[in-house]
Protein backbone atom coordinates (compact mmCIF):
# COMPACT_ATOMS: atom_id res chain seq x y z
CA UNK A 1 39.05 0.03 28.86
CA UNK A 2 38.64 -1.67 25.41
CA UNK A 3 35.49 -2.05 23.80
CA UNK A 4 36.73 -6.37 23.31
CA UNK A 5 37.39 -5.82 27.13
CA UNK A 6 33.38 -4.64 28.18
CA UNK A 7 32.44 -7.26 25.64
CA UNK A 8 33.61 -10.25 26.93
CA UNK A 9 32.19 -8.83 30.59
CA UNK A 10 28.52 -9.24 28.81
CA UNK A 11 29.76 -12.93 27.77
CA UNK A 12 30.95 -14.01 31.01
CA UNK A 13 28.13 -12.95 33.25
CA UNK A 14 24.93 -14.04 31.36
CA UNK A 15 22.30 -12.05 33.79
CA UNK A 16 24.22 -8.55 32.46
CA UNK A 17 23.73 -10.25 28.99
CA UNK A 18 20.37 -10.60 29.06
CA UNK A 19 19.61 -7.27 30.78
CA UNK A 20 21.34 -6.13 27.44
CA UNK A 21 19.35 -8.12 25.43
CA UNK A 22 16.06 -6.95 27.03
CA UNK A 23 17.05 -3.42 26.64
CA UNK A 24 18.00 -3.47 23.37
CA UNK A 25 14.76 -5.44 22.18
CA UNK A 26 12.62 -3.20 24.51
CA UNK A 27 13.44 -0.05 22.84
CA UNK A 28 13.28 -1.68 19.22
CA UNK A 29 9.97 -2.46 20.24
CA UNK A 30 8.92 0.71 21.56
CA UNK A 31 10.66 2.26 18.20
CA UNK A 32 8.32 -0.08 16.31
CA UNK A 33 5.21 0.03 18.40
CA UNK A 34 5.11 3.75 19.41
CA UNK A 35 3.98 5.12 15.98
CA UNK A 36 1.12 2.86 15.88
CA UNK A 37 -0.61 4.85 18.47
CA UNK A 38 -0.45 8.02 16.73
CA UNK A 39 -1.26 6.50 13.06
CA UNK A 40 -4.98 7.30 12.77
CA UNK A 41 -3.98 11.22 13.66
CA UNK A 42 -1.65 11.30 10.37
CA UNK A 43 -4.19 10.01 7.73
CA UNK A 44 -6.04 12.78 6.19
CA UNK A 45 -10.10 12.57 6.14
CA UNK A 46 -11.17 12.34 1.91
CA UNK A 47 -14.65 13.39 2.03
CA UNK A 48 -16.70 10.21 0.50
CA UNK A 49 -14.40 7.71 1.53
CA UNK A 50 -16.40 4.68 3.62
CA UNK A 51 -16.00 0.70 3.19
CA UNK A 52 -16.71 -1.20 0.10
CA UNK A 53 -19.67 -2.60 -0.01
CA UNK A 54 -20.12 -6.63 -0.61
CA UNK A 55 -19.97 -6.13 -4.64
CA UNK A 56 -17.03 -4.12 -4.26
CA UNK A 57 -15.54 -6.58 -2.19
CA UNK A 58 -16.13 -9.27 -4.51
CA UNK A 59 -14.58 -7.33 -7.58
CA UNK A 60 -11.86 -6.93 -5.60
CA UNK A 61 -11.63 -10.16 -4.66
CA UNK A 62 -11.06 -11.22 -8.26
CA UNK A 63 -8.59 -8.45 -8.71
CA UNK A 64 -6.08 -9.52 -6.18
CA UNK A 65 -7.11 -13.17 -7.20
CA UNK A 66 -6.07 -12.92 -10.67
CA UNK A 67 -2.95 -10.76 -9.69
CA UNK A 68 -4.35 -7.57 -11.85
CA UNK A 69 -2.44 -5.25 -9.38
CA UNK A 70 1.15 -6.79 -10.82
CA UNK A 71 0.00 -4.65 -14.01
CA UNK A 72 -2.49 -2.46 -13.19
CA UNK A 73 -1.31 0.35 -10.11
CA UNK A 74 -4.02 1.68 -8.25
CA UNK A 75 -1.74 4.64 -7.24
CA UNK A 76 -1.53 7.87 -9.43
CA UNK A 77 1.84 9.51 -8.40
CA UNK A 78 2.36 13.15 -7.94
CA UNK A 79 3.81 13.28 -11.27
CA UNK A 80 2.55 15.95 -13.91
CA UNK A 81 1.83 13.66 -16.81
CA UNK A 82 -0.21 10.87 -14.42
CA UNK A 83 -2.15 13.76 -13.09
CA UNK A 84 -2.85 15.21 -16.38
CA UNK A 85 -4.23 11.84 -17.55
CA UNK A 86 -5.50 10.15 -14.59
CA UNK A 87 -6.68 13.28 -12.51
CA UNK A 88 -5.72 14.13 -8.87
CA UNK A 89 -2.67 11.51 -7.08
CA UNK A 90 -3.67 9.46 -4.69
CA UNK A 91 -3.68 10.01 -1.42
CA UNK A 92 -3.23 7.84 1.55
CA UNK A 93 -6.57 7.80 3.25
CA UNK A 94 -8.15 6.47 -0.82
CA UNK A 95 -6.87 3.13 0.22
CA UNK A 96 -7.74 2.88 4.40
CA UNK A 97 -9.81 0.11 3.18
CA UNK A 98 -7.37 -1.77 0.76
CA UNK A 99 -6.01 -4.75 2.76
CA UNK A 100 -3.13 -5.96 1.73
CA UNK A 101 -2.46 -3.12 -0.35
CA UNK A 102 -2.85 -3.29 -3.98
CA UNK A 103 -0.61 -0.48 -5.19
CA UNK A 104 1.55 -2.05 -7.56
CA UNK A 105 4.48 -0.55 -8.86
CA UNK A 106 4.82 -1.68 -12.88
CA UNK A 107 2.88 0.03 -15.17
CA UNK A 108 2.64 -2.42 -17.78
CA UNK A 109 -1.43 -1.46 -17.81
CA UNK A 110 -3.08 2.06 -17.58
CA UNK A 111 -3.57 3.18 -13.78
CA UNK A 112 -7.34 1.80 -12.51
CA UNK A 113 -7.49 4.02 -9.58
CA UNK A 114 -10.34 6.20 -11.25
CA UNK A 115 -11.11 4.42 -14.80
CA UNK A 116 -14.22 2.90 -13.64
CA UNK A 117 -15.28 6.58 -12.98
CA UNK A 118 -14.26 7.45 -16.28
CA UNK A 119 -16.23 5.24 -19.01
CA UNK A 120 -19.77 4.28 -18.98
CA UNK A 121 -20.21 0.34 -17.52
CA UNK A 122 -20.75 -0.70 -21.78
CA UNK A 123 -17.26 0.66 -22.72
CA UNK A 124 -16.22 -1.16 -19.61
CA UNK A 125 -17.86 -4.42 -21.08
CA UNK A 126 -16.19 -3.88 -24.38
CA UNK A 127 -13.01 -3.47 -23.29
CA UNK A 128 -12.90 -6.50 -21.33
CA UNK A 129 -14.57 -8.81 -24.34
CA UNK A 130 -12.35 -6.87 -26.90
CA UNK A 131 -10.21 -4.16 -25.66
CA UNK A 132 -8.64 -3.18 -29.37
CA UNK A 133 -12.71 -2.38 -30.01
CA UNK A 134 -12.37 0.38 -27.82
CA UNK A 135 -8.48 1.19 -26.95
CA UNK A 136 -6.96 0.73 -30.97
CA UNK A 137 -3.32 0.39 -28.81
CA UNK A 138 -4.68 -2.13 -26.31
């Protein structure tokens, strides 16, 4: 039998057609769904990792706001030069808190995963009132 012939069986009796609809949505669900309840048992535990606190919220508030992520990547890839000059890559579990995700992937700016680590809170100040000041290539 031809595969046109089984088709048009599904198109003249509409109860086989939507048993065959339900199945195939059924198991695309389950395909989707399924993972979900194994997702929290694939993210690693970073020790000092908990949710931001209101500030923190706030400044990121202002970060998605003003779209810094299209410039600035929060995500320092696996890559030999990044981790020379941003320190370890990132790691899944750094962002369990980021909602929507704020990864970016241009790299017009330099990565902010761990700057505000990096400089003291003045050289922070500077660099937003006059970034040459501080950066000469800024």
């Amino acid at each position: 039998m031809s595969l046109w012939k089984q088709h048009s069986k599904l198109e003249r009796h509409s109860l086989l057609l939507i048993v065959g609809i339900l199945l195939v949505v059924s198991i695309g669900g389950l395909v989707e769904i399924a993972p979900l309840f194994w997702l929290q048992s694939t993210i690693e535990k970073v020790q000092g990792m908990r949710p931001y606190t209101p500030l923190e919220l706030a400044g990121r508030d202002i970060y998605v706001r003003e779209g810094c992520y299209l410039c600035h990547s929060q995500m320092i890839r696996p890559l030999r030069d990044e981790v020379e000059r941003y320190g370890h890559y990132s790691l899944a579990a750094e962002s369990m808190y980021d909602h929507p995700f704020q990864w970016g992937s241009k790299r017009t700016g330099p990565d902010l995963a761990r700057v505000g680590g990096k400089y003291s809170d003045t050289w922070h100040r500077d660099h937003l009132i006059d970034p040459r000041s501080v950066v000469p290539e800024s």
